[in-house]
PDB file of N, CA and C in Angstrom:
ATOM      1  N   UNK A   1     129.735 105.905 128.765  1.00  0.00           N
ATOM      2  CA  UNK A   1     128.552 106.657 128.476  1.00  0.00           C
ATOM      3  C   UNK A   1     127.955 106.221 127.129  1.00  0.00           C
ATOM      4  N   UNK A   2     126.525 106.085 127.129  1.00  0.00           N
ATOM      5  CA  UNK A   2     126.073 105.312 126.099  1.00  0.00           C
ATOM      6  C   UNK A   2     125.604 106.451 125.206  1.00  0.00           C
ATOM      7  N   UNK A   3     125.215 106.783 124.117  1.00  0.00           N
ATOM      8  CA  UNK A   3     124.620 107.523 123.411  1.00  0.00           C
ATOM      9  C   UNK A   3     123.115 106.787 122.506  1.00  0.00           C
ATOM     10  N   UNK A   4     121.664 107.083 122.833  1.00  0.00           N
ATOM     11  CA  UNK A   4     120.943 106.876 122.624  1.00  0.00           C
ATOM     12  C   UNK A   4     120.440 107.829 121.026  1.00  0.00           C
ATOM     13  N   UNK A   5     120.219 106.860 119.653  1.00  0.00           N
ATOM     14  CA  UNK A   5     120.082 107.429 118.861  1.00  0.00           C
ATOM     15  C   UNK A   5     118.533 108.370 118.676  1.00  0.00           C
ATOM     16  N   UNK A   6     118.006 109.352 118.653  1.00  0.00           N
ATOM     17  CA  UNK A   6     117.120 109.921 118.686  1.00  0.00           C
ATOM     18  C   UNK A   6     116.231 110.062 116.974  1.00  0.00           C
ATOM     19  N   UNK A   7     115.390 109.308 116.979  1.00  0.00           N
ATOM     20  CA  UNK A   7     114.938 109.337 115.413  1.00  0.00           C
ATOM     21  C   UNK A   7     113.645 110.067 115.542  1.00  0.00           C
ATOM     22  N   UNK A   8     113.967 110.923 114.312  1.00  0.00           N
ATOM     23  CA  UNK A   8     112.915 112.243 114.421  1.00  0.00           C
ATOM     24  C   UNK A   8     111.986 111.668 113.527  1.00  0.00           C
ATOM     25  N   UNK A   9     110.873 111.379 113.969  1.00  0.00           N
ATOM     26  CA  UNK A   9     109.599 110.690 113.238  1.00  0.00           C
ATOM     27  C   UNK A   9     107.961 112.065 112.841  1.00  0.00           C
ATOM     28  N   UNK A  10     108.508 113.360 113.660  1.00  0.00           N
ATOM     29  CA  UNK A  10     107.468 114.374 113.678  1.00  0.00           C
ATOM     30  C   UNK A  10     106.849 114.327 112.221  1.00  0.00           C
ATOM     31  N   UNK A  11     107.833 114.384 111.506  1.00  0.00           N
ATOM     32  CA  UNK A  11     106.973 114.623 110.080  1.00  0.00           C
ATOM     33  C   UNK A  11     106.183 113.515 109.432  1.00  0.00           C
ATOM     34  N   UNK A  12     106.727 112.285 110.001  1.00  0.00           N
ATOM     35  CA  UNK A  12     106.143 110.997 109.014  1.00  0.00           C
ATOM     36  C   UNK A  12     104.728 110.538 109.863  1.00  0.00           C
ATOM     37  N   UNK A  13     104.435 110.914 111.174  1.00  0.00           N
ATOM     38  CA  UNK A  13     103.556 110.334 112.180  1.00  0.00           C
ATOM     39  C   UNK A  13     102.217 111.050 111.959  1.00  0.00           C
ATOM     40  N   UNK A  14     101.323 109.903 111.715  1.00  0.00           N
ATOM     41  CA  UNK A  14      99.844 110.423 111.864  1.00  0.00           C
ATOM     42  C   UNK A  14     100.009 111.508 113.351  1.00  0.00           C
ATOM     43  N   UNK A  15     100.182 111.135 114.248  1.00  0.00           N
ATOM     44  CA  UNK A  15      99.706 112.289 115.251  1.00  0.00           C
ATOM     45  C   UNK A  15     100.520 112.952 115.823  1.00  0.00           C
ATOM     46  N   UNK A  16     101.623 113.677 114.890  1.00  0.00           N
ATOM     47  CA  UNK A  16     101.909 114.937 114.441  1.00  0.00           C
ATOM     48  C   UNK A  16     102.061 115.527 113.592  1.00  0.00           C
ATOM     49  N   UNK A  17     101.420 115.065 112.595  1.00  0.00           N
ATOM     50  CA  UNK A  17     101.029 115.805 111.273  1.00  0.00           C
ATOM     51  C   UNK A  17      99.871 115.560 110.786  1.00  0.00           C
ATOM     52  N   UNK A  18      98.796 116.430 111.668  1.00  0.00           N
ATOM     53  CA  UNK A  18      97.462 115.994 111.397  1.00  0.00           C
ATOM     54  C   UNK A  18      97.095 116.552 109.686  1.00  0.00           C
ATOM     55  N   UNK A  19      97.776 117.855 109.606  1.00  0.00           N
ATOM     56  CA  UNK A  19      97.466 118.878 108.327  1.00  0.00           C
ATOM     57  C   UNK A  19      97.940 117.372 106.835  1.00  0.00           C
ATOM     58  N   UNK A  20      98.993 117.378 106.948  1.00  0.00           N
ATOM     59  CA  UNK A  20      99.003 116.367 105.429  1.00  0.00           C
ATOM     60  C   UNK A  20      98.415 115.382 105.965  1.00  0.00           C
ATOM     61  N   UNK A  21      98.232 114.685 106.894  1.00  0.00           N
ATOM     62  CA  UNK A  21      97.130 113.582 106.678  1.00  0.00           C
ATOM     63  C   UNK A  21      95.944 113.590 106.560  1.00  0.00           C
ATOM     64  N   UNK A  22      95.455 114.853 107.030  1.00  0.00           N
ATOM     65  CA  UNK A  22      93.972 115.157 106.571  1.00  0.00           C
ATOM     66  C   UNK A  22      93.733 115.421 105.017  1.00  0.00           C
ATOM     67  N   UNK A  23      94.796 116.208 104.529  1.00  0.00           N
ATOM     68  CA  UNK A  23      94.959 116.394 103.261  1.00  0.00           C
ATOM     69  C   UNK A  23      94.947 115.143 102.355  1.00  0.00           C
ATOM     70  N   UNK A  24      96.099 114.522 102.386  1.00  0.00           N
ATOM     71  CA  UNK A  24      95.836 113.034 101.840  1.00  0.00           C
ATOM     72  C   UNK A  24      94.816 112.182 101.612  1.00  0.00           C
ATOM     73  N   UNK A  25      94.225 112.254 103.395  1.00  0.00           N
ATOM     74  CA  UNK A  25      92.554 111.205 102.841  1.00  0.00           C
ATOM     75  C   UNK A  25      91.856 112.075 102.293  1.00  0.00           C
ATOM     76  N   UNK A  26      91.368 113.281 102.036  1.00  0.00           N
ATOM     77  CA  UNK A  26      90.577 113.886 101.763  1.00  0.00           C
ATOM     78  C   UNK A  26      91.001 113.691  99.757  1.00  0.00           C
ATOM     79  N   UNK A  27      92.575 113.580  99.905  1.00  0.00           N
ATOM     80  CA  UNK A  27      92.713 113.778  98.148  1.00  0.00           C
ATOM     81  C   UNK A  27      92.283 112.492  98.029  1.00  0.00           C
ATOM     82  N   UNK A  28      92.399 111.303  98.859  1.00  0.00           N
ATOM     83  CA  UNK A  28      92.340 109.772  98.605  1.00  0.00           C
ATOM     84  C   UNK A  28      90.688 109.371  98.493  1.00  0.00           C
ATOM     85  N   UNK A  29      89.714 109.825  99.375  1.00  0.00           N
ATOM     86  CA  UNK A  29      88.524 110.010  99.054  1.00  0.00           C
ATOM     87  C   UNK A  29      87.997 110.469  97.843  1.00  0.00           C
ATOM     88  N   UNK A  30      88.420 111.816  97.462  1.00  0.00           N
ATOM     89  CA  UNK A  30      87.850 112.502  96.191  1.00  0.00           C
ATOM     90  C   UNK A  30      88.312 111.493  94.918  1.00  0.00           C
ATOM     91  N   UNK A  31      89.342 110.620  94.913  1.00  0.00           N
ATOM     92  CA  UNK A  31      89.714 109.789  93.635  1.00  0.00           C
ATOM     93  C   UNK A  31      89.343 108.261  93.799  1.00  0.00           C
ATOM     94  N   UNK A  32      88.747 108.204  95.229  1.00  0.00           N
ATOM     95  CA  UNK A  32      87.840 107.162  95.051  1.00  0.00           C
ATOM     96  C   UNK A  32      86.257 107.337  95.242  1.00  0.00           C
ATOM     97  N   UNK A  33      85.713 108.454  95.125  1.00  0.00           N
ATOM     98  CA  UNK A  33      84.504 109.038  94.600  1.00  0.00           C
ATOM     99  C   UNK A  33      84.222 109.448  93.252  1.00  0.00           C
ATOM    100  N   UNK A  34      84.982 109.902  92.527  1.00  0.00           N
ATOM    101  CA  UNK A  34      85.415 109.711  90.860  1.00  0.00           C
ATOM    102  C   UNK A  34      85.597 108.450  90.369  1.00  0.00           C
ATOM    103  N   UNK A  35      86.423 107.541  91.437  1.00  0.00           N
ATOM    104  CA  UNK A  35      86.305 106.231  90.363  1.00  0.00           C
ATOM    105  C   UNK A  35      85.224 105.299  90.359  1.00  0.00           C
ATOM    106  N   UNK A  36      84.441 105.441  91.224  1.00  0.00           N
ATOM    107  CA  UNK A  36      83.065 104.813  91.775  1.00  0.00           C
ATOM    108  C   UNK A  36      82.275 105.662  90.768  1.00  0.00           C
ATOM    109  N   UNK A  37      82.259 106.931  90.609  1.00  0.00           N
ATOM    110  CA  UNK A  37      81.079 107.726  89.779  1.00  0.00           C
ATOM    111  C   UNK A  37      81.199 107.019  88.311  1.00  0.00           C
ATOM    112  N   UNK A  38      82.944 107.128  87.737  1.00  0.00           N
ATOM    113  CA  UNK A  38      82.953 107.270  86.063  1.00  0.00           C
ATOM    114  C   UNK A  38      82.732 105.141  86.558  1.00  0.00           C
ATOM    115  N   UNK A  39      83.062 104.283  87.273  1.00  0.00           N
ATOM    116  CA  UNK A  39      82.976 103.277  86.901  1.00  0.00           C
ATOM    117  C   UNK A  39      81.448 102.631  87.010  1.00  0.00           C
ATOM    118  N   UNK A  40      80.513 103.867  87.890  1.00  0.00           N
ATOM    119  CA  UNK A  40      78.753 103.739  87.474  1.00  0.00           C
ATOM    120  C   UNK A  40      78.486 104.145  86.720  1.00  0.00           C
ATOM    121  N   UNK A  41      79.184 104.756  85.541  1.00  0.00           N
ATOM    122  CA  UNK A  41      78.491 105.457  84.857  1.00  0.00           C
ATOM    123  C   UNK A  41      78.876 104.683  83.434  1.00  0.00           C
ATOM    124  N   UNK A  42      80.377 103.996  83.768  1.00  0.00           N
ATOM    125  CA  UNK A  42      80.347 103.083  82.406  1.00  0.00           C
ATOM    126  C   UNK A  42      79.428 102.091  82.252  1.00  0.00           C
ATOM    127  N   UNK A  43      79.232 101.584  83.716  1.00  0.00           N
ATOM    128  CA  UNK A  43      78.419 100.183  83.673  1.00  0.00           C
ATOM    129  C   UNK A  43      76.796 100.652  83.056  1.00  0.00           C
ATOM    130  N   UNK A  44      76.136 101.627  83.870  1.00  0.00           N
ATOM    131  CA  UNK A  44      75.420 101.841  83.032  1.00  0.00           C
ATOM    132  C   UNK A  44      74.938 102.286  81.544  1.00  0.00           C
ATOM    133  N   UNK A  45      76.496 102.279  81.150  1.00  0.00           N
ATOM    134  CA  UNK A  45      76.268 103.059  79.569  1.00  0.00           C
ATOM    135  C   UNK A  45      76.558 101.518  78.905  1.00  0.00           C
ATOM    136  N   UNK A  46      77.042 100.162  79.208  1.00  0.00           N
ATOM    137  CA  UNK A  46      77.248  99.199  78.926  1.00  0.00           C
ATOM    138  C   UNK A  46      75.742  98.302  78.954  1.00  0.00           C
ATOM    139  N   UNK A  47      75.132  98.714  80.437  1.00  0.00           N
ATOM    140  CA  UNK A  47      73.263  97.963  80.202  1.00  0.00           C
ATOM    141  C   UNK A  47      72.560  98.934  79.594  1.00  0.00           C
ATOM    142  N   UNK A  48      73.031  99.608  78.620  1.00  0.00           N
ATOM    143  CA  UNK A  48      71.436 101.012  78.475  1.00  0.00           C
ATOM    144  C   UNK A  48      70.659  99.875  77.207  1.00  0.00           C
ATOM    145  N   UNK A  49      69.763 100.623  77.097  1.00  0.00           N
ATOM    146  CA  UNK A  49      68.394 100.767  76.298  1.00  0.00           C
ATOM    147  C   UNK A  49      68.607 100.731  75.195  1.00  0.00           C
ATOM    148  N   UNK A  50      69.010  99.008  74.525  1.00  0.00           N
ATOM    149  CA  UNK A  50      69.284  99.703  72.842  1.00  0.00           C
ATOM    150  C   UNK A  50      68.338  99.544  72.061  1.00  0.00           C
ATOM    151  N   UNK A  51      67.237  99.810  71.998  1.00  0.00           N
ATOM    152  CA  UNK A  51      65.777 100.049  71.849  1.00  0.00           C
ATOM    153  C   UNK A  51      64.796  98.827  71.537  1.00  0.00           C
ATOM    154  N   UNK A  52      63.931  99.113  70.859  1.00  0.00           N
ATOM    155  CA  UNK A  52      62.781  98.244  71.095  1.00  0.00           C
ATOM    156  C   UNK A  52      62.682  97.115  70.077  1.00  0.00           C
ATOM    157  N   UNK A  53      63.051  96.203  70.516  1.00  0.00           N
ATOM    158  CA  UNK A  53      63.166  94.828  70.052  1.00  0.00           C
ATOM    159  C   UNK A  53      61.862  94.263  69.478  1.00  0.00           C
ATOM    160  N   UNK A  54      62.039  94.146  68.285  1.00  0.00           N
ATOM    161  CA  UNK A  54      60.842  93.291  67.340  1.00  0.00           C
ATOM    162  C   UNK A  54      60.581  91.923  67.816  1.00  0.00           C
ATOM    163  N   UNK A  55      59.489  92.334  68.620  1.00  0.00           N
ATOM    164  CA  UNK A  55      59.053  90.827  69.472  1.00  0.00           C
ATOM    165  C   UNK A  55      58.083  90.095  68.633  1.00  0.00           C
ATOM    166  N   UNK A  56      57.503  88.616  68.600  1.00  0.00           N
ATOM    167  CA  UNK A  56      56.701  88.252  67.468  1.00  0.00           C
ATOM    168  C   UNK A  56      55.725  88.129  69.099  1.00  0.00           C
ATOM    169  N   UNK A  57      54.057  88.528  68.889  1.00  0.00           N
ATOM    170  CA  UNK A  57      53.223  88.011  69.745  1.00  0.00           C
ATOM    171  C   UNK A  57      52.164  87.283  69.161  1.00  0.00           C
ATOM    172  N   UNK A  58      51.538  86.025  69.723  1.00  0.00           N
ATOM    173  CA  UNK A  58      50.975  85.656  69.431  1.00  0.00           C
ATOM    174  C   UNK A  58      49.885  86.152  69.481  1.00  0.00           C
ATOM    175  N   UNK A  59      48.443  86.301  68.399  1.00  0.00           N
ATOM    176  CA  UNK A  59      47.285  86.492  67.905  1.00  0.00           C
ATOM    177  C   UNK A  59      46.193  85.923  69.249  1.00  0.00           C
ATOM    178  N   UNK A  60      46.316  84.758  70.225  1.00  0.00           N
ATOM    179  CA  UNK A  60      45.800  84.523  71.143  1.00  0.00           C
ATOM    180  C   UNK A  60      45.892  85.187  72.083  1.00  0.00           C
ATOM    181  N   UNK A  61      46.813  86.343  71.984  1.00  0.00           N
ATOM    182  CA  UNK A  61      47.632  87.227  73.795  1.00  0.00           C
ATOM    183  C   UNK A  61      46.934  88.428  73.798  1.00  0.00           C
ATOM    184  N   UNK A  62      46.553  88.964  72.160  1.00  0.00           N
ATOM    185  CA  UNK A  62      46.421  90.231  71.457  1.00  0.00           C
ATOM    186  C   UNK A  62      45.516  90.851  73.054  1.00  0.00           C
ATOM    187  N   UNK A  63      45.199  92.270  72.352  1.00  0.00           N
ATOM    188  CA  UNK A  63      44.015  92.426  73.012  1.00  0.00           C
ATOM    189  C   UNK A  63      42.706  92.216  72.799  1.00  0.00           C
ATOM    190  N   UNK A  64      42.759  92.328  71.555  1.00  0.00           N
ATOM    191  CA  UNK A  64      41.300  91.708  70.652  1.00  0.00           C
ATOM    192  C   UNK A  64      42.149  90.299  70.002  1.00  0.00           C
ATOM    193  N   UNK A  65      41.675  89.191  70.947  1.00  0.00           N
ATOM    194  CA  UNK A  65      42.657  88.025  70.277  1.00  0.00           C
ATOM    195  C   UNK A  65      41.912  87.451  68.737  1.00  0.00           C
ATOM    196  N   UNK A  66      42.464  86.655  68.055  1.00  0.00           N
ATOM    197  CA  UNK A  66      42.300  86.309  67.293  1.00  0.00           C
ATOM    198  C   UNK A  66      42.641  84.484  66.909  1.00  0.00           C
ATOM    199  N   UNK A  67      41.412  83.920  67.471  1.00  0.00           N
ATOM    200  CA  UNK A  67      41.289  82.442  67.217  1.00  0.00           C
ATOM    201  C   UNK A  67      41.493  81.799  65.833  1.00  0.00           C
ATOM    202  N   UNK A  68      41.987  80.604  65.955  1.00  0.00           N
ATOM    203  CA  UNK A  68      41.866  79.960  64.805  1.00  0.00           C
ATOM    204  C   UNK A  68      40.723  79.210  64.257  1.00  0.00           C
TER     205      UNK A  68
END
């Protein structure tokens, strides 16, 4: 008589443990929606606006130009 080992997999298996696996992606989503937010939000604090640059224009571009 043979004895067949029976391995209890209920708890580790997507489809019988829908409750922690729903749980999981849902925690796994929310910390990759935070890291997408704070890592748009560095990038844009890295290109911002560091203000208005002393440009030289030439006297010909002006609006009232000015010939030589």
């Amino acid at each position: 008589m043979e004895h067949e080992e029976v391995i209890d997999n209920k708890g580790k298996d997507v489809a019988h443990s829908w409750v922690s696996t729903s749980r999981f992606l849902f925690y796994a989503q929310v910390a990759i929606l935070v890291a997408l937010i704070i890592g748009g939000c560095y990038t844009m604090y890295q290109q911002r606006y560091k203000g208005k640059p002393n440009v030289e224009v030439p006297g010909n571009t002006q609006y009232n130009p000015q010939y030589k």
